[in-house]
Protein backbone atom coordinates (compact mmCIF):
# COMPACT_ATOMS: atom_id res chain seq x y z
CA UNK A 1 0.00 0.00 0.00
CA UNK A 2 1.25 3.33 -1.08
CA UNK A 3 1.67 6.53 0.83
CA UNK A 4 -0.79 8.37 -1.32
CA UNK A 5 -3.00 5.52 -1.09
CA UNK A 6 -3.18 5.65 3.37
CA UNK A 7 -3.44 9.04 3.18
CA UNK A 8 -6.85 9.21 0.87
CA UNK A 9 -8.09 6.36 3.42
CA UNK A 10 -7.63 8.43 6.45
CA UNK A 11 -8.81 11.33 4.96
CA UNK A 12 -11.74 9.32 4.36
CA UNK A 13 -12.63 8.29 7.54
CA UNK A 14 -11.61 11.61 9.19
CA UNK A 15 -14.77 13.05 6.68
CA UNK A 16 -16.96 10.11 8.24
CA UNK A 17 -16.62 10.98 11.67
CA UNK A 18 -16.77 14.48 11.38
CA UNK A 19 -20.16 13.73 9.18
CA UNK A 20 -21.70 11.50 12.30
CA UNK A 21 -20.38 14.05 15.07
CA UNK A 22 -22.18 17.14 13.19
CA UNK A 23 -25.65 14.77 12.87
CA UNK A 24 -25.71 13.80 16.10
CA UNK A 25 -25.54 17.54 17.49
CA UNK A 26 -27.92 18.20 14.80
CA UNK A 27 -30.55 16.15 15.81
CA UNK A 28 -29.46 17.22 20.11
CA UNK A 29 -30.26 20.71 19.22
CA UNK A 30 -33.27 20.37 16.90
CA UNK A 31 -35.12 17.71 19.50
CA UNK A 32 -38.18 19.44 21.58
CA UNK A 33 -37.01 20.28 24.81
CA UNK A 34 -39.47 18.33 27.24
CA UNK A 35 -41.27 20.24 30.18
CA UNK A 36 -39.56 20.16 33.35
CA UNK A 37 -42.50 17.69 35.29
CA UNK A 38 -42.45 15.37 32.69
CA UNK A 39 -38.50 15.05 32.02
CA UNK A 40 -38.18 14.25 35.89
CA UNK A 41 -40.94 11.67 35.74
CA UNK A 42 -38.92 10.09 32.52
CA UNK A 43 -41.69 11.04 30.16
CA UNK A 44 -40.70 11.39 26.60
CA UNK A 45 -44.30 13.01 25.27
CA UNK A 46 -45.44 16.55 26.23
CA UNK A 47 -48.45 16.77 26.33
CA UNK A 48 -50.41 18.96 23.57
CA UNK A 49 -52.46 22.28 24.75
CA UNK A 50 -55.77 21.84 24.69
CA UNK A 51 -57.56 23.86 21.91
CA UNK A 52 -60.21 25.38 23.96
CA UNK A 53 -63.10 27.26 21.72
CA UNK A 54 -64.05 30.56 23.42
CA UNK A 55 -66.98 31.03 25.38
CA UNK A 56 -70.54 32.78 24.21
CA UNK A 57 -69.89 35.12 27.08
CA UNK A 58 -66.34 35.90 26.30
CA UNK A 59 -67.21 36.51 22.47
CA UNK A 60 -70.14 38.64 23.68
CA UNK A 61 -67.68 40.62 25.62
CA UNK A 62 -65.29 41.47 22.92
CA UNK A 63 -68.09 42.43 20.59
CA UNK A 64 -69.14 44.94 23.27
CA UNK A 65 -65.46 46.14 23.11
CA UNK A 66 -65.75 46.77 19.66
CA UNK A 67 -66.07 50.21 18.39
CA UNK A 68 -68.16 51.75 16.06
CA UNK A 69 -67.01 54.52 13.68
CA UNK A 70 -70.07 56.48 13.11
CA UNK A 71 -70.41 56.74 17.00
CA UNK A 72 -70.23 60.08 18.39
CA UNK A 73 -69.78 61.65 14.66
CA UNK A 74 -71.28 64.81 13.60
CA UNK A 75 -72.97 64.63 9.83
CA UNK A 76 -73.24 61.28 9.60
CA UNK A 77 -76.93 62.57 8.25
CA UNK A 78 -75.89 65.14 6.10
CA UNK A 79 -76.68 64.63 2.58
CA UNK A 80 -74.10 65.53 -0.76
CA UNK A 81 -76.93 67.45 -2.13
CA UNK A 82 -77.47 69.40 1.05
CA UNK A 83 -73.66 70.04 1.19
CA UNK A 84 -73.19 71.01 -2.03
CA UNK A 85 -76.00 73.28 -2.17
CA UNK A 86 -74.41 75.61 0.78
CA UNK A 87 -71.73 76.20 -0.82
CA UNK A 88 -73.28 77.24 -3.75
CA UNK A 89 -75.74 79.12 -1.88
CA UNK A 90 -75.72 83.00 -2.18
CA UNK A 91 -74.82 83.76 1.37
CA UNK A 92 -71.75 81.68 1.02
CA UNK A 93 -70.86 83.22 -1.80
CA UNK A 94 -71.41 86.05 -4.49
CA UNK A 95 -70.15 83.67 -7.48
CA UNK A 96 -72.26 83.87 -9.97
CA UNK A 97 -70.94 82.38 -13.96
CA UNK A 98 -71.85 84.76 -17.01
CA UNK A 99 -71.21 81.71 -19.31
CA UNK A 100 -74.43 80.48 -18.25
CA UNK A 101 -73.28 77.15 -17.52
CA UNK A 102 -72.82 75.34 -14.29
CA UNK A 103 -73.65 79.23 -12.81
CA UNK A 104 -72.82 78.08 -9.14
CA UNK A 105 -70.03 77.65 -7.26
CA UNK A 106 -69.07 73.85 -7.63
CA UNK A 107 -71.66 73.21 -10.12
CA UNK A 108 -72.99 70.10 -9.73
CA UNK A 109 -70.00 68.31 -8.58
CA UNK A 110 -71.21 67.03 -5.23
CA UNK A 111 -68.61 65.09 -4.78
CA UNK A 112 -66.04 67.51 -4.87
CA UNK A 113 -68.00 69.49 -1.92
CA UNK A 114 -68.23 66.29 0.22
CA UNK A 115 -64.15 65.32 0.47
CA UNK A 116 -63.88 69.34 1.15
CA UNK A 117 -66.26 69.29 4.12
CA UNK A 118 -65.41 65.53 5.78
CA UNK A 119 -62.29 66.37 8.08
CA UNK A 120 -60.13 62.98 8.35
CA UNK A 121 -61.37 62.15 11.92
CA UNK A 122 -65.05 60.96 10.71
CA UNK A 123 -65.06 57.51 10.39
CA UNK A 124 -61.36 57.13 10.88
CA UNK A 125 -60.94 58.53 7.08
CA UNK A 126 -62.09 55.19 5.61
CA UNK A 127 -64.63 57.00 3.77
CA UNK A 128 -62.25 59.61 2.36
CA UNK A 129 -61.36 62.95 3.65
CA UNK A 130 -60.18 66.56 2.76
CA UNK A 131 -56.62 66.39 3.68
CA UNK A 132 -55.02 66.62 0.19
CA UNK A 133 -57.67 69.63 -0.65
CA UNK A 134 -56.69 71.42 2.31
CA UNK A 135 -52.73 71.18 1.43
CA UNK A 136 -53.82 72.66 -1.91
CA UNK A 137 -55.74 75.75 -0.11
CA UNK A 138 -53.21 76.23 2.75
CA UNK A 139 -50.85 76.89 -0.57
CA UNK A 140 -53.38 78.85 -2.59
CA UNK A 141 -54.28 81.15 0.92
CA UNK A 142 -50.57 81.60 1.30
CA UNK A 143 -49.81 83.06 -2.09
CA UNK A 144 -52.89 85.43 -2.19
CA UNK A 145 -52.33 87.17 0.96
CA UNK A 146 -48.54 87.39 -0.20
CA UNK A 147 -49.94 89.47 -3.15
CA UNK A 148 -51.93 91.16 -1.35
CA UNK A 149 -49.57 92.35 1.42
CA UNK A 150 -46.78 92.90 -1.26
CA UNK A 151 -49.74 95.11 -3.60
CA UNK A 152 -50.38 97.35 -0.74
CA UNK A 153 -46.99 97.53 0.34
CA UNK A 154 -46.03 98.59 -3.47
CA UNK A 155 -48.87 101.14 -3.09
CA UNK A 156 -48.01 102.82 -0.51
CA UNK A 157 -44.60 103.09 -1.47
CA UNK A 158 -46.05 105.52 -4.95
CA UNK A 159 -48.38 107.02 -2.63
CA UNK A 160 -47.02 111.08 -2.23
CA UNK A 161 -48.19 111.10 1.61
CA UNK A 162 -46.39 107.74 2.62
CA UNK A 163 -48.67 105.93 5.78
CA UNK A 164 -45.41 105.25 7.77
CA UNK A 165 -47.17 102.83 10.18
CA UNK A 166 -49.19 100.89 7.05
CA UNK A 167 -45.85 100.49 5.74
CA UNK A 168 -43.94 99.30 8.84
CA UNK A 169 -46.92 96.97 9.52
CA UNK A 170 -46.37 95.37 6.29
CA UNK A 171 -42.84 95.31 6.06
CA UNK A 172 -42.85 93.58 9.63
CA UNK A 173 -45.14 90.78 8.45
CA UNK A 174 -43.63 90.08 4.71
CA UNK A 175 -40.18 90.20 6.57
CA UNK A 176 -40.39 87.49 8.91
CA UNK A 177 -40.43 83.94 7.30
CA UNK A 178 -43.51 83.03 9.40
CA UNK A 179 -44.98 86.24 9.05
CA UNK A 180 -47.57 84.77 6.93
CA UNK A 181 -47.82 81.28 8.35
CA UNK A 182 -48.79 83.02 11.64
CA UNK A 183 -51.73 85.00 10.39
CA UNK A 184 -52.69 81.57 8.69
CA UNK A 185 -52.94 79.15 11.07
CA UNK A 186 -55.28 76.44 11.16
CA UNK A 187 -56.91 77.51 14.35
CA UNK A 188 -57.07 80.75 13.63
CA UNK A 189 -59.04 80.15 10.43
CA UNK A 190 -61.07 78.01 12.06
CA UNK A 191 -61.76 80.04 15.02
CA UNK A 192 -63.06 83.09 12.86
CA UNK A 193 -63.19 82.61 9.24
CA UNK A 194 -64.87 79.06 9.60
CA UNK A 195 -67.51 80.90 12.03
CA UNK A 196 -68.18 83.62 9.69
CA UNK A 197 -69.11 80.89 6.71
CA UNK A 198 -70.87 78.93 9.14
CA UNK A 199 -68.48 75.73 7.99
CA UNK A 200 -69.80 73.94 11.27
CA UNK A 201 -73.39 72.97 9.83
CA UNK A 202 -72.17 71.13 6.95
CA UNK A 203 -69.26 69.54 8.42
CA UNK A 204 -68.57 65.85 8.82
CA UNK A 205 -66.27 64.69 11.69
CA UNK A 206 -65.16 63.50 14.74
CA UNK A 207 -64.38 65.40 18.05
CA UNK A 208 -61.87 64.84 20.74
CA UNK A 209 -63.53 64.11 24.04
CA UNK A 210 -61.38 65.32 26.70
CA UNK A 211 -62.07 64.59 30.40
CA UNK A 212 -61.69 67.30 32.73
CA UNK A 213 -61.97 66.48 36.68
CA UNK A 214 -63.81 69.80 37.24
CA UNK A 215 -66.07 69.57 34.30
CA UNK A 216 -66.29 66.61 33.19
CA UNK A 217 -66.21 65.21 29.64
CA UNK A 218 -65.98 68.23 27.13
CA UNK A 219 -66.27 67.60 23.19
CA UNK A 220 -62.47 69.30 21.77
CA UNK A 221 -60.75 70.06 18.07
CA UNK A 222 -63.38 72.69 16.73
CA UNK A 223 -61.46 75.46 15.45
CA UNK A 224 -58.86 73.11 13.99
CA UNK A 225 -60.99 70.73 11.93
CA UNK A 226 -63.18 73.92 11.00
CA UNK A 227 -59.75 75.55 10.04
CA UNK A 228 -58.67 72.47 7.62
CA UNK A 229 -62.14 72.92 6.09
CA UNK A 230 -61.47 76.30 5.20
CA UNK A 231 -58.69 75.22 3.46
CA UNK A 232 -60.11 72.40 1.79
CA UNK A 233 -62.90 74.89 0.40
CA UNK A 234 -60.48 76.82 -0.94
CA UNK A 235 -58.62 74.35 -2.43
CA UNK A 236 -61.59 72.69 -3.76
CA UNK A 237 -63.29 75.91 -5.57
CA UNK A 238 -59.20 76.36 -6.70
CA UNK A 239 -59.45 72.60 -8.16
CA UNK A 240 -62.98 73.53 -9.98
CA UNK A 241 -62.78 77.23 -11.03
CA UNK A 242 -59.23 78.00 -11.24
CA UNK A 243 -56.84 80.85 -9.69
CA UNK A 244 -58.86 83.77 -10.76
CA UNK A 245 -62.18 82.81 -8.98
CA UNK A 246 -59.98 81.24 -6.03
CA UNK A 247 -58.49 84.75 -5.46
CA UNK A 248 -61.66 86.86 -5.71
CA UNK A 249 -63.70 84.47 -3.07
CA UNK A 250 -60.41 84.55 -0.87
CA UNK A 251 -59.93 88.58 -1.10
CA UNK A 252 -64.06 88.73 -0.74
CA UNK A 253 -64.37 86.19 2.21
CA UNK A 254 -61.70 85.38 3.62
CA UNK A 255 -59.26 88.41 3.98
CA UNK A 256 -62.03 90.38 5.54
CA UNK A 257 -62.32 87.80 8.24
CA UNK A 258 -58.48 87.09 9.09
CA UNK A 259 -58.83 88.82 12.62
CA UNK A 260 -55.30 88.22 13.06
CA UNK A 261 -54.77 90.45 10.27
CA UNK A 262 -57.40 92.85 10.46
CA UNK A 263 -57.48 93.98 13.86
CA UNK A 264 -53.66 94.93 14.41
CA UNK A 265 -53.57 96.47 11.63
CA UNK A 266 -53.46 100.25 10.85
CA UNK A 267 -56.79 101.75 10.26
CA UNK A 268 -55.95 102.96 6.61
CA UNK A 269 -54.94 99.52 5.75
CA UNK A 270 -58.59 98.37 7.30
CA UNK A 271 -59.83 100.44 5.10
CA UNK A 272 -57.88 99.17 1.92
CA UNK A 273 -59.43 95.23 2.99
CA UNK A 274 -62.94 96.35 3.22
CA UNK A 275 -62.94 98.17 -0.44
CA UNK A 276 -61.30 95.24 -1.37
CA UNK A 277 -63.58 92.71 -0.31
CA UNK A 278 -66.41 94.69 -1.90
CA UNK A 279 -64.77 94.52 -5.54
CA UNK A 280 -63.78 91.04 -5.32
CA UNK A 281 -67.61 90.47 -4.39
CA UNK A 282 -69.07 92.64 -7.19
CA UNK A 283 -66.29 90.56 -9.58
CA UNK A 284 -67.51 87.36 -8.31
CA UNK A 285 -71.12 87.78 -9.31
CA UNK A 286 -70.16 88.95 -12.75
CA UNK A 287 -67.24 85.95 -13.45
CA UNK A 288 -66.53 84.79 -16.67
């Protein structure tokens, strides 16, 4: 027997063993470890679980524990056609269309006035909501008032008798990068531009209940679901009629309502919104 020859044999058998060493802690490691009581006993079976069904009374329970969207929701029995038709009414706005077709509003699209006026928090949003309409109006509401702050600014600045504290006012606000924002908060909308269109009667959603030791439970989250609406109005009627009309119902509507704006400002400059409001309001009832 050769050299090369032993060596391939013990090779061989070195491959073997380590083969039958690696299955036999395979199989040590895979094997179901046995419960304690029954591996001191010298049992080799564990015993299976039993697979119990539940009870009537504990399924009863958990339907109780169930919870229903719709409860404690305001508009569930609001109609599309009763929501569309206030915001084509004439007190919510002047908008009337000279083409003679679809003369309100939002037409007949009563779809479009539902996502605007269902906040996210009715029905947990599984019915849709006006979330992405109100991202669209929060940018829309930004840019007019820019103009509009930046127009009267421009004005005053040809004017011969220059308002000094019209144009500090304005230059305070358009300087500060959340000048803007602030005057534009959601809350703020809602607290007194949603009031003055009434927003609350035609709104579908879902308030916070907070609990409050003194008071007890108090229904929360008004002003900012009223706010979003505003903005989802405004991005809807941008969606349907386009800048122009978007602009004239904000500058008729909505600037005259910012009390943020329109209380700490100058009186000349109070002046300037109303006279504004009133053309965009005349302009509206004569669009194209």
């Amino acid at each position: 027997m050769t050299m090369g020859t032993a060596s391939f044999r013990t090779g061989t058998r070195i491959v073997a063993r380590a083969r039958l060493v690696g299955s036999a802690r395979t199989a040590t490691l895979t094997r179901t470890p046995q419960p304690l009581a029954l591996r001191t006993c010298g049992l080799r079976t564990t015993a299976a679980a039993p697979n119990v069904a539940p009870s009537s009374q504990s399924t009863a329970h958990m339907q109780q524990q169930s919870v229903n969207p719709s409860e404690g929701a305001l508009g569930s029995d609001l109609k599309p056609a009763d929501m569309l038709s206030f915001l084509n009414s004439k007190q919510f706005s002047s908008y009337r269309s000279l083409s003679g077709e679809q003369q309100s509003l939002l037409g007949d699209n009563a779809a479009l006035a539902v996502t605007a006026l269902t906040h996210e928090s009715w029905m947990y949003g599984m019915q849709g909501h006006n979330r992405r309409l109100a991202f669209l109006g929060r940018r829309a509401l930004k840019t007019y008032l820019s103009l509009f702050l930046f127009d009267m600014l421009a004005k005053a600045g040809r004017a011969e008798s220059l308002p000094e504290a019209e144009i500090r006012f304005l230059q305070n606000i358009l300087s500060s990068p959340q000048g803007v924002d602030n005057l534009l908060r959601t809350q703020t909308l809602g607290d007194h531009v949603g009031r003055s269109l009434q927003l609350e009667r035609v709104m579908r959603w879902h308030p916070t209940i907070r609990v409050d030791p003194a008071n007890g439970s108090q229904e929360t989250g008004l002003f900012k679901v009223r706010g979003a609406c505003v903005e989802a109005v405004m991005g809807a009627i941008y969606h349907y009629r386009g800048a122009q009309v978007a602009q004239q119902f904000f500058l008729s509507r909505i600037l005259p309502n910012l009390s943020s704006l329109v209380e700490s400002c100058p009186k000349s400059l109070q002046e300037t919104i109303a006279k504004t409001s009133n053309e965009a309001t005349e302009a509206l009832h004569h669009s194209p």
